[in-house]
N, C-alpha and C. Protein backbone atom coordinates (compact mmCIF):
# COMPACT_ATOMS: atom_id res chain seq x y z
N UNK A 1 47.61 19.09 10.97
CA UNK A 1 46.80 18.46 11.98
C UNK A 1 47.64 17.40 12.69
N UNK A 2 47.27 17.01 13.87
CA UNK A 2 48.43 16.28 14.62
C UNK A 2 47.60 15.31 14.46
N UNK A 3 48.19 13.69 14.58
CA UNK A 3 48.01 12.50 14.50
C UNK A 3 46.65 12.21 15.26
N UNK A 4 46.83 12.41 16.52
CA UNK A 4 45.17 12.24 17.04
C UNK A 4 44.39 12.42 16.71
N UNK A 5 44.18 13.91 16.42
CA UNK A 5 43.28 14.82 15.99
C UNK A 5 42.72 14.01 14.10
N UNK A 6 43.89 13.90 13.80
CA UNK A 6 43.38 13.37 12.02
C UNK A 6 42.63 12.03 12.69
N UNK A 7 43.23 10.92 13.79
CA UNK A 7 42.45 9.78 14.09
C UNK A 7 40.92 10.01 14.25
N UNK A 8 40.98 10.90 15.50
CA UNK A 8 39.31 11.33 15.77
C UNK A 8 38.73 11.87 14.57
N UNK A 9 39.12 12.88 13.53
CA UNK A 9 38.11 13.14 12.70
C UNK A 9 37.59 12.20 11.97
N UNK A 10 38.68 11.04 11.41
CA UNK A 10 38.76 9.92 11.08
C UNK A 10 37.22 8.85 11.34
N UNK A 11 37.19 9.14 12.80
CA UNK A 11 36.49 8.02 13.70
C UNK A 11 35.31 8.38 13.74
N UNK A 12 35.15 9.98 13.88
CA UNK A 12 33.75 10.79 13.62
C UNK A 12 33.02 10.35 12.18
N UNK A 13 33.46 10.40 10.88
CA UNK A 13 33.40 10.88 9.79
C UNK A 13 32.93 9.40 9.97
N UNK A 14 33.59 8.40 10.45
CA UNK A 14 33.40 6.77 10.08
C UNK A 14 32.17 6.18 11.00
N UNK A 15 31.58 7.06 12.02
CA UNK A 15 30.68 6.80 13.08
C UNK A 15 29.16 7.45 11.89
N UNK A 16 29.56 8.85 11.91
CA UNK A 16 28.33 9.55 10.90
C UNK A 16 28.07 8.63 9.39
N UNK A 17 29.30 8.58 8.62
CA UNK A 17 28.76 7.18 7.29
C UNK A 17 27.92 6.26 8.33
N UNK A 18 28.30 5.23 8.87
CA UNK A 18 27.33 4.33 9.07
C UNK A 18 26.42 4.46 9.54
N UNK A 19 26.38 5.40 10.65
CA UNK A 19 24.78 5.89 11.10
C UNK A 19 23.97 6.07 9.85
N UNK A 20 24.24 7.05 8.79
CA UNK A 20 23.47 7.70 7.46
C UNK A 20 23.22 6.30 6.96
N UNK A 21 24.20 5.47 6.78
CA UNK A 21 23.50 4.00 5.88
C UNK A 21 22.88 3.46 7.09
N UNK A 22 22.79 3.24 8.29
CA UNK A 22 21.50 2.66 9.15
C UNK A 22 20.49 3.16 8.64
N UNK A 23 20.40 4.66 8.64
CA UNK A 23 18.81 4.85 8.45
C UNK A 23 18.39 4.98 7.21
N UNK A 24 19.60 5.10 5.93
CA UNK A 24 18.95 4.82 5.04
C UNK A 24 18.37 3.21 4.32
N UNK A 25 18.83 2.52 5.26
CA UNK A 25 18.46 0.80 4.86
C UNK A 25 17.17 0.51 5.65
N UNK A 26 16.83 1.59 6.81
CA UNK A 26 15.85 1.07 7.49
C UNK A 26 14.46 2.44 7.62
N UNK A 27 14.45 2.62 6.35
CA UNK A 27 13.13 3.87 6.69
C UNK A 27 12.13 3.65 7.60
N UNK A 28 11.74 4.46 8.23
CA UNK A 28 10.83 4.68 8.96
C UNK A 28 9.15 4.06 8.67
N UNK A 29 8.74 3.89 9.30
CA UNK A 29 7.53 3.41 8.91
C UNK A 29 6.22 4.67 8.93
N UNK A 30 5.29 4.46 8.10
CA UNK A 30 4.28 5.31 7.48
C UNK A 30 3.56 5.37 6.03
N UNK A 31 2.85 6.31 6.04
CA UNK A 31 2.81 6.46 4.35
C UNK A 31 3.35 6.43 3.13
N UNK A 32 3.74 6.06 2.28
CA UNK A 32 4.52 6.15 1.17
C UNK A 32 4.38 7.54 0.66
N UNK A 33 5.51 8.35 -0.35
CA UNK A 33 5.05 9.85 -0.67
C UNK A 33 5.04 9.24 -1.91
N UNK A 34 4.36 10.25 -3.17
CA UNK A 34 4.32 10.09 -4.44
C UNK A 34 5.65 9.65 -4.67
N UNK A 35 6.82 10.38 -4.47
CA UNK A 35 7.98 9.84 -5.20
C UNK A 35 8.07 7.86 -5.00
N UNK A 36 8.13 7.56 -3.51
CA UNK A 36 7.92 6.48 -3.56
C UNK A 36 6.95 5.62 -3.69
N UNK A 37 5.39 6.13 -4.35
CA UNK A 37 4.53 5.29 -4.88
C UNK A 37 5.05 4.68 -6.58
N UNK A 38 5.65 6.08 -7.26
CA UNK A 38 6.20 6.27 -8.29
C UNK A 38 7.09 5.05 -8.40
N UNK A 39 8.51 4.61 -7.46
CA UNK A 39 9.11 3.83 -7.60
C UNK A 39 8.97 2.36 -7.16
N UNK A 40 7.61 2.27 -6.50
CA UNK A 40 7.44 0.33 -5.87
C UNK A 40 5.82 0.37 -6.71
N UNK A 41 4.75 1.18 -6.81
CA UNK A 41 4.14 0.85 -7.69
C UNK A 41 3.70 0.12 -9.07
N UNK A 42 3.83 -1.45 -9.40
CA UNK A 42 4.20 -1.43 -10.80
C UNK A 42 3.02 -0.35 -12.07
N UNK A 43 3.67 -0.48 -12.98
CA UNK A 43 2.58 0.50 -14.07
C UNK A 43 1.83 -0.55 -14.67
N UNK A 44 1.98 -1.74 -14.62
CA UNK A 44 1.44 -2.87 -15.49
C UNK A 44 0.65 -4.14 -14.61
N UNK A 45 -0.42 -4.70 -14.09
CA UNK A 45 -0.54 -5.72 -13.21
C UNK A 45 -1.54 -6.62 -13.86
N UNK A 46 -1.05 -7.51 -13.46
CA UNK A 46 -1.43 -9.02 -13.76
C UNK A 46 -2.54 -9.64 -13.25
N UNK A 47 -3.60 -9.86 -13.68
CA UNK A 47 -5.21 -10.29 -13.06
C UNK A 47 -6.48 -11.12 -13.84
N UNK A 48 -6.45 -11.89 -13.65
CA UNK A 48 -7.40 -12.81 -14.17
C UNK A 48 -6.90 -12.65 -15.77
N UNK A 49 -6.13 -13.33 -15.69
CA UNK A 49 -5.59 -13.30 -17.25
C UNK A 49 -4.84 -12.38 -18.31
N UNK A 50 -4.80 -11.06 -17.54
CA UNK A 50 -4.64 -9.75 -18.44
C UNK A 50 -3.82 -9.15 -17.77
N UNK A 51 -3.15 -8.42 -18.90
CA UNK A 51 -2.56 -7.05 -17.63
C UNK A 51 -2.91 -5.56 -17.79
N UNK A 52 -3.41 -5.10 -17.27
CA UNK A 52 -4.01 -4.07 -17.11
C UNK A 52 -2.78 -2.66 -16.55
N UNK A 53 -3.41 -2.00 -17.04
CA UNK A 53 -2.12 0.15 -16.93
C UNK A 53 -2.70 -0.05 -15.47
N UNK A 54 -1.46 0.45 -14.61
CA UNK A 54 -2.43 0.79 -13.37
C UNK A 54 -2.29 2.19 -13.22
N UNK A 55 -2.99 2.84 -12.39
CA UNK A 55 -3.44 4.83 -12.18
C UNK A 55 -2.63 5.01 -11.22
N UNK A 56 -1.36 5.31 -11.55
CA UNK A 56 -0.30 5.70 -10.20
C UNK A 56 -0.60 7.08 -9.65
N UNK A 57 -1.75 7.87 -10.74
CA UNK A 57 -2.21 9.18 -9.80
C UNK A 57 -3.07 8.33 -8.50
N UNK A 58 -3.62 7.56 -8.98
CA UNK A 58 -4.34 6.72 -7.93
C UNK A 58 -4.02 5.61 -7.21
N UNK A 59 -2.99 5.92 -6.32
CA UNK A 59 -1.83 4.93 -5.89
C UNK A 59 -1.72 5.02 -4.10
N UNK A 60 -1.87 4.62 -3.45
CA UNK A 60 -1.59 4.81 -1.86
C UNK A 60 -1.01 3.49 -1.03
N UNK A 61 0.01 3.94 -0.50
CA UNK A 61 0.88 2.59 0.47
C UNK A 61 1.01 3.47 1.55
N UNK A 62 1.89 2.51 2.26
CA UNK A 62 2.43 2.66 3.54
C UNK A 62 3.51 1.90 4.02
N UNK A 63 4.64 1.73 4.55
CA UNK A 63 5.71 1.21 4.84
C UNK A 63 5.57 0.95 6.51
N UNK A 64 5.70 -0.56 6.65
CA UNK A 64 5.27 -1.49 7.66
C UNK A 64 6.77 -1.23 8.39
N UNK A 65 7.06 -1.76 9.64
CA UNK A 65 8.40 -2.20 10.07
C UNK A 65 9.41 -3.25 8.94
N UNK A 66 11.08 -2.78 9.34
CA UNK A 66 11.66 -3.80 8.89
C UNK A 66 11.59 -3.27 7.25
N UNK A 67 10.91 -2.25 7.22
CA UNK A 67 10.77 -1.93 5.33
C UNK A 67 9.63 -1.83 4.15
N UNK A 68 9.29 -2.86 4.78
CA UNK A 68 8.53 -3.97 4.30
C UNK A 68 6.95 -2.96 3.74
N UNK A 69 6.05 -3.25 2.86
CA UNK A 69 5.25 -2.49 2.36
C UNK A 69 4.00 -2.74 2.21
N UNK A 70 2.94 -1.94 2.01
CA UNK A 70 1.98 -2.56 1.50
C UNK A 70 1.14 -0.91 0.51
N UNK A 71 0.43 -1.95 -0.39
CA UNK A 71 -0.19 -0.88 -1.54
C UNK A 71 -0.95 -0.89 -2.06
N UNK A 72 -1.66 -0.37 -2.78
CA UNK A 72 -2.92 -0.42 -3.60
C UNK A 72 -3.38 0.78 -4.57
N UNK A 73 -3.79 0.31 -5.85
CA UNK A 73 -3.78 1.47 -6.70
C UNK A 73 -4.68 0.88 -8.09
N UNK A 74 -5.33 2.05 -8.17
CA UNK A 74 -6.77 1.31 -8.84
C UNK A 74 -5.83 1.41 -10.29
N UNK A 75 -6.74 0.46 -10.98
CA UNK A 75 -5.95 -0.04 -12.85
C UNK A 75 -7.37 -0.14 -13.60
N UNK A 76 -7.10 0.31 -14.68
CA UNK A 76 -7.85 0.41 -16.45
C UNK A 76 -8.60 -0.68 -16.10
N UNK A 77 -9.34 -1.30 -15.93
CA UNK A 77 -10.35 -2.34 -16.07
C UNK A 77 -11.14 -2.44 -17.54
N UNK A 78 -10.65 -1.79 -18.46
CA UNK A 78 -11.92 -1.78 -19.31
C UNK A 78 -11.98 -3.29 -20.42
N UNK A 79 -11.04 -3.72 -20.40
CA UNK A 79 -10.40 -5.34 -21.12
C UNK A 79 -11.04 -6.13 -20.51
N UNK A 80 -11.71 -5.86 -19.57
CA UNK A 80 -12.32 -7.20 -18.21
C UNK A 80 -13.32 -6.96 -18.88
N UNK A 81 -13.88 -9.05 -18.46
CA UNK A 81 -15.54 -9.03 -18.94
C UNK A 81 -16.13 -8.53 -17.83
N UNK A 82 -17.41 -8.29 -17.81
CA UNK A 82 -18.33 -6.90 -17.09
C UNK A 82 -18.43 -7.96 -15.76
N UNK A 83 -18.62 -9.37 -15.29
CA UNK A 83 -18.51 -9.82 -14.15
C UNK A 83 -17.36 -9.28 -13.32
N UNK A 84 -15.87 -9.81 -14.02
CA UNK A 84 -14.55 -9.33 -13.43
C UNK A 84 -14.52 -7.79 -12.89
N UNK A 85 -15.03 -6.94 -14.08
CA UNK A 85 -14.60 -5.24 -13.42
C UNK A 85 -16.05 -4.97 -12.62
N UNK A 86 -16.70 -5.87 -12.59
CA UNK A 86 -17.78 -5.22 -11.65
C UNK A 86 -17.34 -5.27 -10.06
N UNK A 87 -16.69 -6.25 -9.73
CA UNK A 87 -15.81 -6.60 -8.82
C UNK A 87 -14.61 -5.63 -8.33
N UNK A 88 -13.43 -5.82 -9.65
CA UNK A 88 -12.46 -5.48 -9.37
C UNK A 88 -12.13 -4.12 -9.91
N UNK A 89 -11.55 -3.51 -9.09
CA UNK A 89 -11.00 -1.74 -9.44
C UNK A 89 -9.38 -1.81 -9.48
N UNK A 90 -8.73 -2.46 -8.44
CA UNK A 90 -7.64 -2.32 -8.28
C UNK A 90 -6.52 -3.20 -7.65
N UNK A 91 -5.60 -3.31 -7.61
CA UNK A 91 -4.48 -4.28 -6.79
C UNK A 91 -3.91 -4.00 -6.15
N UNK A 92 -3.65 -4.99 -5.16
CA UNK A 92 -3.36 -5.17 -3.52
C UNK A 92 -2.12 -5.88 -3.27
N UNK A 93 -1.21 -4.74 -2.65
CA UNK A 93 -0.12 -5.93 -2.27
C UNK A 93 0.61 -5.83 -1.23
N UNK A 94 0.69 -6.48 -0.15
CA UNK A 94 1.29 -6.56 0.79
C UNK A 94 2.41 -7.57 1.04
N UNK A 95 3.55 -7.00 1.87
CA UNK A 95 4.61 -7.89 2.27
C UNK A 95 4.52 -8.13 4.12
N UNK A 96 3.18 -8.39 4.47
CA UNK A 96 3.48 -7.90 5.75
C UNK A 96 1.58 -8.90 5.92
N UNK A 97 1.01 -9.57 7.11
CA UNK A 97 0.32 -10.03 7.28
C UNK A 97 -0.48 -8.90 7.96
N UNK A 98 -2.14 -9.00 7.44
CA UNK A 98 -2.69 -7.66 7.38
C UNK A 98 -4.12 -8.19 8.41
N UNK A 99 -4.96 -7.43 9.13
CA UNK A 99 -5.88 -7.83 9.34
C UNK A 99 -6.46 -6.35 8.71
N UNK A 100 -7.71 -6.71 7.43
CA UNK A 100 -8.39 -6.39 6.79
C UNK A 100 -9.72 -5.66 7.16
N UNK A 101 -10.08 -4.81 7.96
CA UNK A 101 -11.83 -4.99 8.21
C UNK A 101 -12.51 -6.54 9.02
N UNK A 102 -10.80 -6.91 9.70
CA UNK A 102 -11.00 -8.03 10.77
C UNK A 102 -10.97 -9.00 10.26
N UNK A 103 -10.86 -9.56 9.10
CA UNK A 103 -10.26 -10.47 8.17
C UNK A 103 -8.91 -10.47 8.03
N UNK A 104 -7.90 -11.72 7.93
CA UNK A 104 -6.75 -12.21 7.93
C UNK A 104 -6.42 -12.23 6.83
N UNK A 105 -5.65 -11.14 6.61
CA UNK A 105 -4.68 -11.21 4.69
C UNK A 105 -3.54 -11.72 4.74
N UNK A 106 -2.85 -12.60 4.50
CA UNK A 106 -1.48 -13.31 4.09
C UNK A 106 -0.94 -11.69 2.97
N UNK A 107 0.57 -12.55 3.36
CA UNK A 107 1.45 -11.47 1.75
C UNK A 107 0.96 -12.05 0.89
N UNK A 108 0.68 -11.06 0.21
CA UNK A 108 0.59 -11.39 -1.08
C UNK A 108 0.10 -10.60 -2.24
N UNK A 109 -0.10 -10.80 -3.64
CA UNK A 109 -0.96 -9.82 -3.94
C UNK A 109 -1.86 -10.29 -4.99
N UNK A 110 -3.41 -9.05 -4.39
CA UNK A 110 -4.69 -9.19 -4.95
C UNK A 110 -5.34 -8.32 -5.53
N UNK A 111 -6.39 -8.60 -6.07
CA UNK A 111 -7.51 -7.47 -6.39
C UNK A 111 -8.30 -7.16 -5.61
N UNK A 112 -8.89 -6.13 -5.73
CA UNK A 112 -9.80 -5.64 -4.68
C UNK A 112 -10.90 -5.01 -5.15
N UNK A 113 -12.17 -4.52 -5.00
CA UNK A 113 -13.07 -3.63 -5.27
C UNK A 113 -13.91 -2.96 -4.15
N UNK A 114 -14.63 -2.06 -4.06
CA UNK A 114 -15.42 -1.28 -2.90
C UNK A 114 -17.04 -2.15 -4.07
N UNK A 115 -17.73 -2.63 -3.41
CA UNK A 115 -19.10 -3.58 -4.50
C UNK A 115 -20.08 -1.84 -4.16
N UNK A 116 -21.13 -2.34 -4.93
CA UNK A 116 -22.14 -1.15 -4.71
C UNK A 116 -22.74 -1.69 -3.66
N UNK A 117 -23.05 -2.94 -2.73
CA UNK A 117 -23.72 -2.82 -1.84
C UNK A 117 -22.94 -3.48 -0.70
N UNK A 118 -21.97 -1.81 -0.92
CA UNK A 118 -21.37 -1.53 0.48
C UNK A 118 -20.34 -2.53 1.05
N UNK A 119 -19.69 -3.33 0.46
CA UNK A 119 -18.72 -4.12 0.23
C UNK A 119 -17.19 -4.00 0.08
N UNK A 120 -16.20 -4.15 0.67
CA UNK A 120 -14.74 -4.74 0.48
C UNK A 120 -14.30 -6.17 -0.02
N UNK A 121 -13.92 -5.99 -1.31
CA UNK A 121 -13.79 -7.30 -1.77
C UNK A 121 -12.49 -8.01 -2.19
N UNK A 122 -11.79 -9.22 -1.52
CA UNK A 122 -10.53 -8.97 -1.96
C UNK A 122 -10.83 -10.53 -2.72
N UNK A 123 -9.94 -10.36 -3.82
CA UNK A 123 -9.52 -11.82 -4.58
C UNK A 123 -8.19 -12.05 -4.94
N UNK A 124 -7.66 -13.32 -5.05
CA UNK A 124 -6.78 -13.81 -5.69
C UNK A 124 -6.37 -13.17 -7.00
N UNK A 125 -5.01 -13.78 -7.61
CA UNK A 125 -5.17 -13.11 -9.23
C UNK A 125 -6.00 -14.02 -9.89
N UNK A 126 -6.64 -15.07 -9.44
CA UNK A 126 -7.56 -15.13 -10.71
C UNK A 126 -9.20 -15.23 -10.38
N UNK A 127 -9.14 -14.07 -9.88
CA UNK A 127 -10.53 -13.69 -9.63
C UNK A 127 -11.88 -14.31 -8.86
N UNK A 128 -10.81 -15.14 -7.88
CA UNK A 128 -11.09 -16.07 -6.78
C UNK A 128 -11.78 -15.12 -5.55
N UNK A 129 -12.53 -14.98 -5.16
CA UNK A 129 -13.07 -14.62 -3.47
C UNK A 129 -12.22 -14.91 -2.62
N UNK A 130 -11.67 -14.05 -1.67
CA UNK A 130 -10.63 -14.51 -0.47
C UNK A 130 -11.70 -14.35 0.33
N UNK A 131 -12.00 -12.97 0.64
CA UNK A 131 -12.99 -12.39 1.52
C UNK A 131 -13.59 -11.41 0.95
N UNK A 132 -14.81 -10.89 1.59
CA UNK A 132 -15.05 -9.56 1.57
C UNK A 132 -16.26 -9.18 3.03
N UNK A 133 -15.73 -7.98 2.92
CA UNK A 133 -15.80 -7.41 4.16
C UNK A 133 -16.67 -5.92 4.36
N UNK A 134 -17.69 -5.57 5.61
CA UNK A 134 -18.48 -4.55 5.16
C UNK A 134 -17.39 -3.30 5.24
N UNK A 135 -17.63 -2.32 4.11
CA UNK A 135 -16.76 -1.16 4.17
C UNK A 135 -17.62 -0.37 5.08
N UNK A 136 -17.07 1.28 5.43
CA UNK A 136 -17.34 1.97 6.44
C UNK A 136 -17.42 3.25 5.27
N UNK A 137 -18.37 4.35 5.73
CA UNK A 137 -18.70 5.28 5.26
C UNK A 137 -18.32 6.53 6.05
N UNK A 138 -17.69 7.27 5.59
CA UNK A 138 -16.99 8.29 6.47
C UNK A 138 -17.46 9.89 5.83
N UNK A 139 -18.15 10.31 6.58
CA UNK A 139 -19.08 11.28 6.08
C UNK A 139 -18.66 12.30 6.12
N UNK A 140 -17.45 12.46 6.91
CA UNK A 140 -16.83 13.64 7.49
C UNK A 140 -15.97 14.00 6.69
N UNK A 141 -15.40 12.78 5.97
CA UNK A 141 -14.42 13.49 4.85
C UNK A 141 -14.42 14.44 4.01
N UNK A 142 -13.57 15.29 4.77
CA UNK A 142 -13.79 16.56 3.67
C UNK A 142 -13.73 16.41 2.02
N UNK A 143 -12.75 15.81 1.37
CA UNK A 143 -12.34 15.86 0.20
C UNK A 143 -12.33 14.33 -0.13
N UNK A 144 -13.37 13.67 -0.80
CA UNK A 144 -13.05 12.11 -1.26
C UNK A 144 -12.38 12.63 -2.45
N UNK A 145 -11.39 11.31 -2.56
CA UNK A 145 -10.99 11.07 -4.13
C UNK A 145 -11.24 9.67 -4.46
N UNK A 146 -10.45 9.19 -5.88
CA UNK A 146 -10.81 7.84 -5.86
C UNK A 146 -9.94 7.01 -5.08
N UNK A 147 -8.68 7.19 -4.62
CA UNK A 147 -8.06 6.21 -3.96
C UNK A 147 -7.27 6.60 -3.15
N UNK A 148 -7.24 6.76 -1.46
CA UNK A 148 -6.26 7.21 -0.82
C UNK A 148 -6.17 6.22 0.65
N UNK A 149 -5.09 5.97 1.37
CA UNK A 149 -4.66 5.62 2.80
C UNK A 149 -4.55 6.79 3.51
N UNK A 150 -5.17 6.57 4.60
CA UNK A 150 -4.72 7.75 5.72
C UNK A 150 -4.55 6.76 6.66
N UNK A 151 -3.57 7.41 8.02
CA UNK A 151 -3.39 6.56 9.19
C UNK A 151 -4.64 6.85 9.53
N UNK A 152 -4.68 5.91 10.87
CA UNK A 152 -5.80 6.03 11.71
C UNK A 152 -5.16 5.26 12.96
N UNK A 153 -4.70 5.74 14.26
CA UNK A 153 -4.53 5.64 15.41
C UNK A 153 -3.56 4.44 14.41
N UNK A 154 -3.50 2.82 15.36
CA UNK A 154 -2.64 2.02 15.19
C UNK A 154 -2.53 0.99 14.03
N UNK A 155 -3.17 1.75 12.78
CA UNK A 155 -3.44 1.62 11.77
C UNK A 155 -3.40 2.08 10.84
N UNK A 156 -4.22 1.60 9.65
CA UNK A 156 -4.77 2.56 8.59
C UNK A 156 -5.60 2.70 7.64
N UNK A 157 -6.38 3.33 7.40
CA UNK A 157 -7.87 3.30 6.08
C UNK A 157 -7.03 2.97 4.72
N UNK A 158 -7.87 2.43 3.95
CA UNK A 158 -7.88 2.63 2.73
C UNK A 158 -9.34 3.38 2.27
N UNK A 159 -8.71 4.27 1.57
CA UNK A 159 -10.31 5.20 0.85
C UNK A 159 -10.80 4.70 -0.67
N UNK A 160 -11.73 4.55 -0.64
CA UNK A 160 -12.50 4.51 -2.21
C UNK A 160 -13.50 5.63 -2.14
N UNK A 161 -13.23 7.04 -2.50
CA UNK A 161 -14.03 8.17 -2.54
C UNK A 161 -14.68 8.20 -0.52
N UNK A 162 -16.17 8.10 -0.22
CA UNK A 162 -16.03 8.24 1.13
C UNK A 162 -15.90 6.44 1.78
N UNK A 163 -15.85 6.02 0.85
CA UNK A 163 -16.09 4.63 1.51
C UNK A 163 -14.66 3.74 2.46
N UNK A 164 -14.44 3.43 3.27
CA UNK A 164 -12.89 2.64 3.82
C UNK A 164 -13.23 1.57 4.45
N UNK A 165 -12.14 0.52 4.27
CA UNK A 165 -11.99 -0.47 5.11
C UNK A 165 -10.73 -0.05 5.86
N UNK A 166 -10.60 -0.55 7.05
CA UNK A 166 -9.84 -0.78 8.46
C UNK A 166 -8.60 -1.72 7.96
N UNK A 167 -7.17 -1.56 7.78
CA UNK A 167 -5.99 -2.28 7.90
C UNK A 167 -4.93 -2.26 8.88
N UNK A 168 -4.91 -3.18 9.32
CA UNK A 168 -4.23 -3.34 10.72
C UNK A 168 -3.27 -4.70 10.58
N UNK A 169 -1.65 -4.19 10.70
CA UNK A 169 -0.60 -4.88 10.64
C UNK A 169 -0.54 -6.12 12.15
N UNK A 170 -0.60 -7.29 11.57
CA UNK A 170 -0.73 -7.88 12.53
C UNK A 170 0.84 -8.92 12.88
């Protein structure tokens, strides 16, 4: 190969590496897939005193700009006294400032529950009231489960079977 020619392949090969590490430092923004619920999910979370298994079958995020994440995934409640798990199903965590069902979420992370009368409830870890907010009933859903995100236009649901609140990156 003549000298140029080895330069340019050189320059190619050194243009394509760094492009591949751009986009692998800066994923795209969207849903999280199982593999990566699997790896930012913790298995263990911390809440009003206890730590509770969390259900990574029952796990749903999404990846904000810049990286950055947010998640939720219902956990074992059965260690909680019957006030706490009547409340709480699962934990909330965001790195990214959220508007909630039109409520203002800071980063951070919380518990949450869908109440029986029709409720979004978020708390602190120690089982503090931040807000709660009316959930939405979505009738159309073909297939509820217990815990899923879908987009929605410039947003995104969180599901509790048919029930969702509205999250919107602000």
């Amino acid at each position: 190969m003549k000298p140029d020619r080895r330069r340019m392949a050189v320059l190619v090969l050194t243009v394509m590496g760094a492009s591949f590490a751009l986009l692998a430092q800066d994923p795209k923004p969207g849903l999280l897939s199982i593999p990566e619920l699997k790896q930012y999910v913790p298995a263990v979370y911390f809440f009003r005193g206890q730590s509770a298994t969390v259900q990574i079958r029952n796990a749903a995020g999404f990846r904000a700009q810049e990286g950055r994440l947010v998640m939720a995934a219902l956990v074992d409640t059965s260690g909680y006294s019957a006030d706490v798990a009547e409340k709480y199903q699962g934990l909330f965590i965001t790195e990214v400032k959220l508007s909630v069902g039109g409520n203002t979420l800071a980063p951070g992370q919380y518990g949450f529950g869908f109440t029986q009368d029709g409720k979004f409830l978020v708390m602190d870890v120690g089982a503090n009231d931040v807000f709660s907010t009316p959930a939405t009933i979505d009738e159309n859903l073909r297939r509820p489960v217990p815990l899923k995100m879908a987009e929605d236009g410039g947003g995104y649901r969180l599901y509790a079977g048919r029930k969702y609140v509205a999250l919107k990156i602000m």
